[in-house]
C-alpha atoms as a PDB file:
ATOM      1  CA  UNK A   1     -26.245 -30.149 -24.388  1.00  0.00           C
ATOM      2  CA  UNK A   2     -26.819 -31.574 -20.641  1.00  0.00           C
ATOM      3  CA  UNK A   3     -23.876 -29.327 -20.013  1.00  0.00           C
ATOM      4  CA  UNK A   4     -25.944 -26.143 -21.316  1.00  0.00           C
ATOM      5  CA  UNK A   5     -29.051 -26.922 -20.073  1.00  0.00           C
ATOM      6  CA  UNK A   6     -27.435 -27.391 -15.871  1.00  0.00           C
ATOM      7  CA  UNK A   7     -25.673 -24.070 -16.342  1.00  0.00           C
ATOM      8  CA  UNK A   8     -26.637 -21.865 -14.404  1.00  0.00           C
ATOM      9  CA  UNK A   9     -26.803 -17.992 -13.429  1.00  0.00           C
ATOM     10  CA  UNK A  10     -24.616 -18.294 -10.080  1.00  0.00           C
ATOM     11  CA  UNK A  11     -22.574 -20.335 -12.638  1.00  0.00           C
ATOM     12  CA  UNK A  12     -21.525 -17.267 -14.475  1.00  0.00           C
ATOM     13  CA  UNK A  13     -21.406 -15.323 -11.524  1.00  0.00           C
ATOM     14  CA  UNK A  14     -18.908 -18.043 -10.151  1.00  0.00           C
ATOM     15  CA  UNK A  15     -16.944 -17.369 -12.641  1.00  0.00           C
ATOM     16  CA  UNK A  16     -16.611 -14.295 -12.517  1.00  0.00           C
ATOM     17  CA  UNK A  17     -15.829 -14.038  -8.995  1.00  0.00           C
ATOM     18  CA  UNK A  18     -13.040 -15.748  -9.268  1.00  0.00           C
ATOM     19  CA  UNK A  19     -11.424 -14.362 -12.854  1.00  0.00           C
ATOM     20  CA  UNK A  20     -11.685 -11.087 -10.510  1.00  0.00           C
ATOM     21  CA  UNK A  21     -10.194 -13.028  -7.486  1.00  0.00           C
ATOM     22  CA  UNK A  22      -6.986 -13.673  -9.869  1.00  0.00           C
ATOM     23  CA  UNK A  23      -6.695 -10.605 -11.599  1.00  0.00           C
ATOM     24  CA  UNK A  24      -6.392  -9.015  -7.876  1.00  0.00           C
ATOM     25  CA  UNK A  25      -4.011 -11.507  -7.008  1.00  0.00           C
ATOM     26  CA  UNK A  26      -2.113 -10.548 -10.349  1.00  0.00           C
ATOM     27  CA  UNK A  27      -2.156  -7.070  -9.795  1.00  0.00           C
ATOM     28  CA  UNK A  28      -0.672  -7.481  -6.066  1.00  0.00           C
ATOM     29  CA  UNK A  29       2.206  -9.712  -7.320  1.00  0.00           C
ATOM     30  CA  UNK A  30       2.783  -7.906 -10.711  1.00  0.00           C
ATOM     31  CA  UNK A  31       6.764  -6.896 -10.989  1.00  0.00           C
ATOM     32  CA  UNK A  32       7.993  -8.892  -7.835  1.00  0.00           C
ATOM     33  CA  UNK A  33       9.503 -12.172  -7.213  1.00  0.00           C
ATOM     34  CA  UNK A  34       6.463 -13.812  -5.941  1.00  0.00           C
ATOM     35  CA  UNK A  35       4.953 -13.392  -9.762  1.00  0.00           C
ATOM     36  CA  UNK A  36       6.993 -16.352 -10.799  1.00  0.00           C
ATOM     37  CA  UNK A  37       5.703 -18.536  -8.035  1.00  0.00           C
ATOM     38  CA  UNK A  38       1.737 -17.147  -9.095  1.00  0.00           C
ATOM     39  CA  UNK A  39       2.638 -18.182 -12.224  1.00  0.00           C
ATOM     40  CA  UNK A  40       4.490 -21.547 -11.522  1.00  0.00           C
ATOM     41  CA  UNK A  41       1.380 -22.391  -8.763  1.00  0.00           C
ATOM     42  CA  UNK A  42      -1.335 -21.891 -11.496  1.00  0.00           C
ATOM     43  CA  UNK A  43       0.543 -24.161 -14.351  1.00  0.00           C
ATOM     44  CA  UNK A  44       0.717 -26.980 -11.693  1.00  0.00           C
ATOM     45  CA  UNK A  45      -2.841 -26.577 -10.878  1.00  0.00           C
ATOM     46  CA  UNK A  46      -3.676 -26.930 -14.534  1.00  0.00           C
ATOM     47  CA  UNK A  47      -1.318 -29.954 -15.343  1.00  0.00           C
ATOM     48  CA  UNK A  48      -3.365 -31.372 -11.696  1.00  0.00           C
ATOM     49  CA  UNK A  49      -6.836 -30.743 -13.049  1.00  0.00           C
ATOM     50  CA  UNK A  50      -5.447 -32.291 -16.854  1.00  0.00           C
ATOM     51  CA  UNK A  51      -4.287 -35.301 -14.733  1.00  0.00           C
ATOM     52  CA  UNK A  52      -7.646 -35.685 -13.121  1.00  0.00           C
ATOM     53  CA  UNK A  53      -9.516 -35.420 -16.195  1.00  0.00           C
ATOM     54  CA  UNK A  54      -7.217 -38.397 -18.037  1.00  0.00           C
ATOM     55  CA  UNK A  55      -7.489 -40.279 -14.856  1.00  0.00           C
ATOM     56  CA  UNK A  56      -3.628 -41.033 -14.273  1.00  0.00           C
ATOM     57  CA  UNK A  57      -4.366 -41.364 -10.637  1.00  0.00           C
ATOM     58  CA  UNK A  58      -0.648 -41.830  -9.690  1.00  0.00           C
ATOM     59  CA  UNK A  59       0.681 -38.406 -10.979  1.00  0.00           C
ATOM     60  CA  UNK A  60      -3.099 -36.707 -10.014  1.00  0.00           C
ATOM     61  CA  UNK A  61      -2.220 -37.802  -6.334  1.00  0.00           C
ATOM     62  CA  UNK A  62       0.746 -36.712  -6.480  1.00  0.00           C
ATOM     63  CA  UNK A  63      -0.133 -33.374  -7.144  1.00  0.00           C
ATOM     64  CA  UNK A  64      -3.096 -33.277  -5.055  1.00  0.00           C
ATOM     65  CA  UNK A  65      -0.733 -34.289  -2.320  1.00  0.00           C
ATOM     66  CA  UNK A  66       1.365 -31.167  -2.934  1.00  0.00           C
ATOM     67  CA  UNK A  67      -1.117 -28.680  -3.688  1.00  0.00           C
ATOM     68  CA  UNK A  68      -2.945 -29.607  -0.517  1.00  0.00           C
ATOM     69  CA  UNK A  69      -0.154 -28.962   2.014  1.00  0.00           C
ATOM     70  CA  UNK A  70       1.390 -26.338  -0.409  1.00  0.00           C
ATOM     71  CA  UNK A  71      -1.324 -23.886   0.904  1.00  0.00           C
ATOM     72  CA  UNK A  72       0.417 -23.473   4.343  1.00  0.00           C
ATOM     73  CA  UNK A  73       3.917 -23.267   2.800  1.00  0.00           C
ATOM     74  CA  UNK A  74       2.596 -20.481  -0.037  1.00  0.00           C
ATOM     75  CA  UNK A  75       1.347 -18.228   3.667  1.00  0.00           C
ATOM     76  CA  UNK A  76       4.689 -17.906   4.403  1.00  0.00           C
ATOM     77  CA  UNK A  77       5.772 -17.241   0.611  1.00  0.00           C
ATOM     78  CA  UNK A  78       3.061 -14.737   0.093  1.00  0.00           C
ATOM     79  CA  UNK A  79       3.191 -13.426   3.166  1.00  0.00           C
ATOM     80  CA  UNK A  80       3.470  -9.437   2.309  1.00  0.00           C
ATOM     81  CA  UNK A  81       1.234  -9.820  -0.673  1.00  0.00           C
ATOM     82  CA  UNK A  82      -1.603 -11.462   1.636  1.00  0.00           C
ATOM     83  CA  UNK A  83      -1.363  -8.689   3.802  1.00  0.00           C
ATOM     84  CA  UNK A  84      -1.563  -6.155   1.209  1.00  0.00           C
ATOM     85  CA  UNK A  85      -4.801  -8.094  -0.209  1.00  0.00           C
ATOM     86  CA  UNK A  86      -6.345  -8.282   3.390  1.00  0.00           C
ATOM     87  CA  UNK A  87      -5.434  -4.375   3.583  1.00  0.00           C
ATOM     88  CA  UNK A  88      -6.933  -3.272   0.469  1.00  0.00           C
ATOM     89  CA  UNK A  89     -10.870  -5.094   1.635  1.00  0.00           C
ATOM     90  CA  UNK A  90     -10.353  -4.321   5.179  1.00  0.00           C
ATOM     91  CA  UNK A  91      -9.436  -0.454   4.927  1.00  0.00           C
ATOM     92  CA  UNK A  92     -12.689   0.227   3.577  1.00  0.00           C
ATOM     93  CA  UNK A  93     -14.467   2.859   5.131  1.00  0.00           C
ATOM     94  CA  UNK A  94     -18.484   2.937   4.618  1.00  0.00           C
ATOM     95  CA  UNK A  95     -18.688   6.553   6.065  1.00  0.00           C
ATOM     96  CA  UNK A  96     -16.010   7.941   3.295  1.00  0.00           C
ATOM     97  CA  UNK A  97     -17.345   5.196   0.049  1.00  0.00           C
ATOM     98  CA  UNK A  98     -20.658   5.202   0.939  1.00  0.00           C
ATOM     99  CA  UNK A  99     -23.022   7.337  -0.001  1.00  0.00           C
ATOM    100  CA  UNK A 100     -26.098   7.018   1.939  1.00  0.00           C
ATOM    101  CA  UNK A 101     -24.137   8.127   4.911  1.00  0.00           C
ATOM    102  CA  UNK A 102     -23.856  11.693   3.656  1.00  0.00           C
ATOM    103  CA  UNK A 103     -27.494  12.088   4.334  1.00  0.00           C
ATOM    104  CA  UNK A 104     -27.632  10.946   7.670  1.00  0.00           C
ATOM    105  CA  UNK A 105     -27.086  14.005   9.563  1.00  0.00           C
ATOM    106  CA  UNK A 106     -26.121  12.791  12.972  1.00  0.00           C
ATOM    107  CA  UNK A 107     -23.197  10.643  11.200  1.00  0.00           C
ATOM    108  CA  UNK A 108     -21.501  13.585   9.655  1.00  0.00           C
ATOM    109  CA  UNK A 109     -18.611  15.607  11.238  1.00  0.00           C
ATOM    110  CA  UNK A 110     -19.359  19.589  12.330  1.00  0.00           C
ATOM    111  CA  UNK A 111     -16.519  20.364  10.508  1.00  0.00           C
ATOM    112  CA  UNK A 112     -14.448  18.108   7.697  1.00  0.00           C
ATOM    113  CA  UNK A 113     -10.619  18.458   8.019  1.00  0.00           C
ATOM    114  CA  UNK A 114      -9.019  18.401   4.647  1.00  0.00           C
ATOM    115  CA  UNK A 115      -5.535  17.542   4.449  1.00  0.00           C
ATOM    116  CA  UNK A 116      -3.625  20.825   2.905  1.00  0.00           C
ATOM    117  CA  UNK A 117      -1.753  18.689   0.052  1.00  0.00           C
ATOM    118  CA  UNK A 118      -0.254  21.688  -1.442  1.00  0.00           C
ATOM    119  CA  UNK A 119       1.218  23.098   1.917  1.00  0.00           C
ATOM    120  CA  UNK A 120       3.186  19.712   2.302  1.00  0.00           C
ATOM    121  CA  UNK A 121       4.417  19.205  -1.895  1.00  0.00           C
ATOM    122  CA  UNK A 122       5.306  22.954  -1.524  1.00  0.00           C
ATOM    123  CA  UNK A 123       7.543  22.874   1.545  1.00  0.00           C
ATOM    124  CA  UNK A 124       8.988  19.576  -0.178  1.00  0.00           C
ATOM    125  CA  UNK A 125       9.719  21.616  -3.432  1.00  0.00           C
ATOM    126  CA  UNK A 126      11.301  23.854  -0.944  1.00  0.00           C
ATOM    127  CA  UNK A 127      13.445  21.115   0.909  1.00  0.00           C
ATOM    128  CA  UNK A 128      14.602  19.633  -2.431  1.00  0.00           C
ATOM    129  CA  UNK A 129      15.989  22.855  -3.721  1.00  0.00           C
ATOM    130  CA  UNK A 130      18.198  22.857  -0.875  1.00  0.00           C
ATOM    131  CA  UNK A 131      18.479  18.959  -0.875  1.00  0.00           C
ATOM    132  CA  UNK A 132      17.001  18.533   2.740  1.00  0.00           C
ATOM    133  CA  UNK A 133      16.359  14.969   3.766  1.00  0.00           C
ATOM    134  CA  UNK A 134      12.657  14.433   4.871  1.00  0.00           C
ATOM    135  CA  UNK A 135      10.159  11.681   5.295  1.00  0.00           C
ATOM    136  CA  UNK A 136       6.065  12.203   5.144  1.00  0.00           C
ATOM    137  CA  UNK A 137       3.875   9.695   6.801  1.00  0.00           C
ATOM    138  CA  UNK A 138       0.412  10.681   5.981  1.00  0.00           C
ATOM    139  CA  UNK A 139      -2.316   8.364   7.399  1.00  0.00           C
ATOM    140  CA  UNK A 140      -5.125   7.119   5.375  1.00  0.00           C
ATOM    141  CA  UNK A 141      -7.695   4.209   6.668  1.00  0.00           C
ATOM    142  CA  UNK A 142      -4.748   2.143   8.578  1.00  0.00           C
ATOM    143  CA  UNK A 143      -4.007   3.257  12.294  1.00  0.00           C
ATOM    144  CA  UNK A 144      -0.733   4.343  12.444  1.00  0.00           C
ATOM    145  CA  UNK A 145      -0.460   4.285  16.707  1.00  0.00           C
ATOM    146  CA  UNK A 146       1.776   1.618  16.700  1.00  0.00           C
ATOM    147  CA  UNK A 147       4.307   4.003  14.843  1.00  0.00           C
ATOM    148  CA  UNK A 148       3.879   7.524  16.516  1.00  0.00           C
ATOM    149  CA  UNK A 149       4.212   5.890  20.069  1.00  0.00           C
ATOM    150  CA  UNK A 150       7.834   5.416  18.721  1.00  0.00           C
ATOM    151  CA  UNK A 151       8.689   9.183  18.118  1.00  0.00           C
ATOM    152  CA  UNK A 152       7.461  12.323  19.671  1.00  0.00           C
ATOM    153  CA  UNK A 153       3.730  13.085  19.899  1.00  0.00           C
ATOM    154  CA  UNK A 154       2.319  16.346  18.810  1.00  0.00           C
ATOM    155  CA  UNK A 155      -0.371  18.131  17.412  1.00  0.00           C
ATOM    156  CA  UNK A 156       0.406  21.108  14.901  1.00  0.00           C
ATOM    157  CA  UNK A 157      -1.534  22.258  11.701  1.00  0.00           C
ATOM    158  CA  UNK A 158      -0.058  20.974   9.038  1.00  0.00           C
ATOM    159  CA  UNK A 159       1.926  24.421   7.011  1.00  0.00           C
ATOM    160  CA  UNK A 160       4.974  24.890   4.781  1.00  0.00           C
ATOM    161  CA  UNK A 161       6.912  26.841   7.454  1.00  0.00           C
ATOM    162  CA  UNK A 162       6.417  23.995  10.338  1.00  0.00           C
ATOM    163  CA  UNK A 163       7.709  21.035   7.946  1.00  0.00           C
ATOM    164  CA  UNK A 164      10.362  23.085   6.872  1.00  0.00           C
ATOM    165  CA  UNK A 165      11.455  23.633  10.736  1.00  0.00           C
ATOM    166  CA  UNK A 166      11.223  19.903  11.108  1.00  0.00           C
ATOM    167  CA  UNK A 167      13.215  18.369   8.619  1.00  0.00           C
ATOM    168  CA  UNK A 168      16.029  21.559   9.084  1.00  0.00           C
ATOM    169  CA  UNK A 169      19.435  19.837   9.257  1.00  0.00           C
ATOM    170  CA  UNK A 170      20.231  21.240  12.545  1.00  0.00           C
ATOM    171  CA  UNK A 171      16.923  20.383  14.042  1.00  0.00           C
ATOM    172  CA  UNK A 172      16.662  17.880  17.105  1.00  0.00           C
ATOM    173  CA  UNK A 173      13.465  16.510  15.052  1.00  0.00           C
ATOM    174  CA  UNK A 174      14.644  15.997  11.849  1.00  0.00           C
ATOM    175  CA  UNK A 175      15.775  12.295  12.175  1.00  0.00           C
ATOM    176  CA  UNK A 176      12.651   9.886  11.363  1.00  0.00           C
ATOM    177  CA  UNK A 177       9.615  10.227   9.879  1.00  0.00           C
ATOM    178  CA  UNK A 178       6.701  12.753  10.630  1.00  0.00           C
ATOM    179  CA  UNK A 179       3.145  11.418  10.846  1.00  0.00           C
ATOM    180  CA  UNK A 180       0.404  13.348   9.556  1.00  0.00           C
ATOM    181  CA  UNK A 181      -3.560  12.846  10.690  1.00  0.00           C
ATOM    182  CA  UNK A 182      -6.030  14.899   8.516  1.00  0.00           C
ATOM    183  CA  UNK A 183      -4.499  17.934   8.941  1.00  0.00           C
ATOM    184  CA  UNK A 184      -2.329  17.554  11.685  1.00  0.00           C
ATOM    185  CA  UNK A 185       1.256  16.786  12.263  1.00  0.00           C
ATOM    186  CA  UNK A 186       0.711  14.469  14.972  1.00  0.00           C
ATOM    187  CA  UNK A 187       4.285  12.801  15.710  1.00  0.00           C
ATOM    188  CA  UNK A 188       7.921  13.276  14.710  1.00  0.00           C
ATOM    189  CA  UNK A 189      11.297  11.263  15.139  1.00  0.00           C
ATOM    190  CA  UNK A 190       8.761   8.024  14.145  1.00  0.00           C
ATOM    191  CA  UNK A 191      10.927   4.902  13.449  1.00  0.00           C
ATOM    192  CA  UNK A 192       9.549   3.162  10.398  1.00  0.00           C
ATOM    193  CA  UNK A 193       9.533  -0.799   9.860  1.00  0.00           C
ATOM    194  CA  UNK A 194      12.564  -0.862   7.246  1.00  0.00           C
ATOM    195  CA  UNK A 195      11.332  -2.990   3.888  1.00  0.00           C
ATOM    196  CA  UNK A 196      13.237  -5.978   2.959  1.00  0.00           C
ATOM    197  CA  UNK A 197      12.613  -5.519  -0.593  1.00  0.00           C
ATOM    198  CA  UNK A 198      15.374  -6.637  -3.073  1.00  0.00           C
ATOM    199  CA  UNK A 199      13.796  -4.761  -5.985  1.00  0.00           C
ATOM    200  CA  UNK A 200      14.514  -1.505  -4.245  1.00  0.00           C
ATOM    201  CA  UNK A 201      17.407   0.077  -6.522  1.00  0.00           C
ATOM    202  CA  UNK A 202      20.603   0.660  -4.441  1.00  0.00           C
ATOM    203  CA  UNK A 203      20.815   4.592  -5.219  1.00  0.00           C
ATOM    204  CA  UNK A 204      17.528   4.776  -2.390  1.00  0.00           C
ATOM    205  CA  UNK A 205      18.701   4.849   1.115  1.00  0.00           C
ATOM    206  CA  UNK A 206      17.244   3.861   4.421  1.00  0.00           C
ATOM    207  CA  UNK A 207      14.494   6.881   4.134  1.00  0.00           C
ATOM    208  CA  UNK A 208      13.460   4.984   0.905  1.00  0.00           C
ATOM    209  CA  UNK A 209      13.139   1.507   2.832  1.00  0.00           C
ATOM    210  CA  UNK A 210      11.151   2.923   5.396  1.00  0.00           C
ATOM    211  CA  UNK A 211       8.426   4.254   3.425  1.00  0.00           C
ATOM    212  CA  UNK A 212       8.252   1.242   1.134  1.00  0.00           C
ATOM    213  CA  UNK A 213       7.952  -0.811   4.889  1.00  0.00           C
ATOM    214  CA  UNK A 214       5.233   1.436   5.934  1.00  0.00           C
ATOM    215  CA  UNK A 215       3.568   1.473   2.892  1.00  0.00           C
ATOM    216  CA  UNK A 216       3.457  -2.102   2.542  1.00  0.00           C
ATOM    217  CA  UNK A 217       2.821  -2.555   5.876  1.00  0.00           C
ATOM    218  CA  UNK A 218      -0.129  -0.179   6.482  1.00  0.00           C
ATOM    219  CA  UNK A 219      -2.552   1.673   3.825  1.00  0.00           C
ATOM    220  CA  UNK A 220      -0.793   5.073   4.426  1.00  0.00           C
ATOM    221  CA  UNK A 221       1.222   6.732   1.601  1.00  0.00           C
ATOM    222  CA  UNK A 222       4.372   8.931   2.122  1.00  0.00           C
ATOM    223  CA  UNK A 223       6.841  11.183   0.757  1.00  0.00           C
ATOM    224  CA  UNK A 224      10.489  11.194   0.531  1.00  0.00           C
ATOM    225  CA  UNK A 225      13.338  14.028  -0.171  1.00  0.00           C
ATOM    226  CA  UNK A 226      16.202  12.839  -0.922  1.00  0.00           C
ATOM    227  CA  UNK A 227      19.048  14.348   1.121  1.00  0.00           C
ATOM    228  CA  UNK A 228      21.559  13.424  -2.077  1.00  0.00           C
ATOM    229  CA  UNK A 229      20.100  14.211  -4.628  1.00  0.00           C
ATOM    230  CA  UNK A 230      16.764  16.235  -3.688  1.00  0.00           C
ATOM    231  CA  UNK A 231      14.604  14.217  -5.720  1.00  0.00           C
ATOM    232  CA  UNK A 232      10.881  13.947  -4.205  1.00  0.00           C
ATOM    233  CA  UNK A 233       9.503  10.605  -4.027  1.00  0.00           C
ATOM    234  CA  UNK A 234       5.892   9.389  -3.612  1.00  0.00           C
ATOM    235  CA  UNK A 235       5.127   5.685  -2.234  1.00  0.00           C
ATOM    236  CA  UNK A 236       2.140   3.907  -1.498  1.00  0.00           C
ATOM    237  CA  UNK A 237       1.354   0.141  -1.564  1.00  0.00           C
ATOM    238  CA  UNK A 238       4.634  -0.631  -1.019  1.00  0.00           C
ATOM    239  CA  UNK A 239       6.139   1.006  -4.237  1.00  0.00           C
ATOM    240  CA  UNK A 240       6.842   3.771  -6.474  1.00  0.00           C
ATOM    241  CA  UNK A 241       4.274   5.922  -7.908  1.00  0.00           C
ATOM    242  CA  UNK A 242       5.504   7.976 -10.970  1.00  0.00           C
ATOM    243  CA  UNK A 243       4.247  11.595 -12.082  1.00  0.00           C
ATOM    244  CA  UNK A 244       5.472  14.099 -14.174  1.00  0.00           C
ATOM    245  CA  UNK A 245       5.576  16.827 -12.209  1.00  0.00           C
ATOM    246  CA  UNK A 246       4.382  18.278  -8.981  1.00  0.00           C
ATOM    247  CA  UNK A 247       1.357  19.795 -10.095  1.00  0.00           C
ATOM    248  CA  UNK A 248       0.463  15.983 -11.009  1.00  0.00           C
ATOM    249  CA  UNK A 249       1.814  14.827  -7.671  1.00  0.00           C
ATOM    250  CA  UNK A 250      -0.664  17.072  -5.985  1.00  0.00           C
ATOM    251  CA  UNK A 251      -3.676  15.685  -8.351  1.00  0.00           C
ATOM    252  CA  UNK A 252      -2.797  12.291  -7.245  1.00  0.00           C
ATOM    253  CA  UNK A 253      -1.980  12.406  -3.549  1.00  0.00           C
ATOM    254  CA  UNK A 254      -5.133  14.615  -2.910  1.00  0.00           C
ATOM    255  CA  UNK A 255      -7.024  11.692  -5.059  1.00  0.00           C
ATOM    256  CA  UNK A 256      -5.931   8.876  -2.830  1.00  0.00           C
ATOM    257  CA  UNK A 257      -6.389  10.849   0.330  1.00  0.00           C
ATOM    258  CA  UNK A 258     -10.044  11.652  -0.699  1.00  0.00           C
END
């Protein structure tokens, strides 16, 4: 009964909090390696916490002990995952999620640039008929500066007929990755952080590795043709994002760039 009657409101709301806190955590780690160490971690905190309550102080010191200076060591283990956490609060922009802003006239744009999503899945239909190798960077909340200073800056609308010229075989450009802004194609030749990724099956080349590296790396998605096969892939968060066709491709990548 005492137990009842000292719960309180921010009790639940504790609670709460922190069942969300996991189930984030969860969702990050779901399908890698680091799931088994999530998993592992939160058994020995339980068998810690059982200790403590049957007051074997030997074993419950112990584990204290490890838990304690385990927090540095899981840093280094978790290190990808933390940054994708850190990512997904600090990408938040109040002027696109917010809706107050909308009202405020001086806050708003003359003139919204939309991303044409169908311009770039079209000239990748186009590139995979004729199995042309090509990598799409396309920026989201993440600054992608640190990337474009490594190719070729420019500043072209975003069209079918310029990506196509890009990513042409013969082209001087088409090696790299080409970073689009809104609505612009603002650098080409980019070099990519490469992931490290074991999970990554072997039949995806070094394209493939570099958009699961940005992608974990930064918020921005991207999309791959694959020079072998001609297969058009769509990352973001560091992985593989499945649709059924390209009509459904162009549902979803206009839906996260929104």
């Amino acid at each position: 009964m005492n137990l009842l009657e000292n719960f309180r409101i921010l009790d639940i709301i504790d609670i709460i909090l922190v069942a969300c806190l996991l189930y984030y955590l969860y969702k990050l780690v779901k399908g890698t390696v680091a799931i088994n160490i999530f998993f592992g971690i939160c058994i020995i905190w339980v068998i810690w916490k059982i200790t403590q309550l049957l007051q074997m102080e030997m074993l419950s010191s112990i584990l204290g002990q490890f838990i304690g200076a385990g927090m540095f060591a899981l840093i280094v283990v978790f290190q990808q995952e933390i940054r994708k956490f850190l990512l997904l609060i600090g990408s938040t922009k109040l002027d696109r999620r917010s809706g107050f802003l909308k009202h405020i006239k001086f806050l708003q744009d003359d003139e919204v640039t939309m991303t044409k999503v169908e311009e770039i899945i079209r000239a990748c239909e186009s590139m995979a008929l004729t199995k042309t190798g090509a990598l799409i960077v396309i920026q989201r909340n993440t600054n992608l500066e640190f990337v474009k200073n490594t190719g070729d800056t420019m500043m072209i609308e975003v069209n079918k007929p310029i990506l196509e010229s890009i990513f042409y075989k013969n082209s001087t450009l088409h090696d790299g990755a080409a970073i689009i802004e809104d609505n612009n194609i603002t650098a080409t030749r980019a070099i990519l952080p490469v992931s490290n990724e074991r999970n990554i099956p072997l039949r995806f080349g070094l394209r493939h590795r570099a958009a699961v590296g940005i992608t974990e790396k930064t918020d921005a998605v991207a999309l791959v043709v694959s020079e072998e096969t001609g297969q058009i892939s769509y990352l973001k968060d560091g992985d593989f994002a499945l649709f059924k066709n390209n009509e459904e491709l162009i549902e979803m990548l206009r839906t996260d760039l929104s």
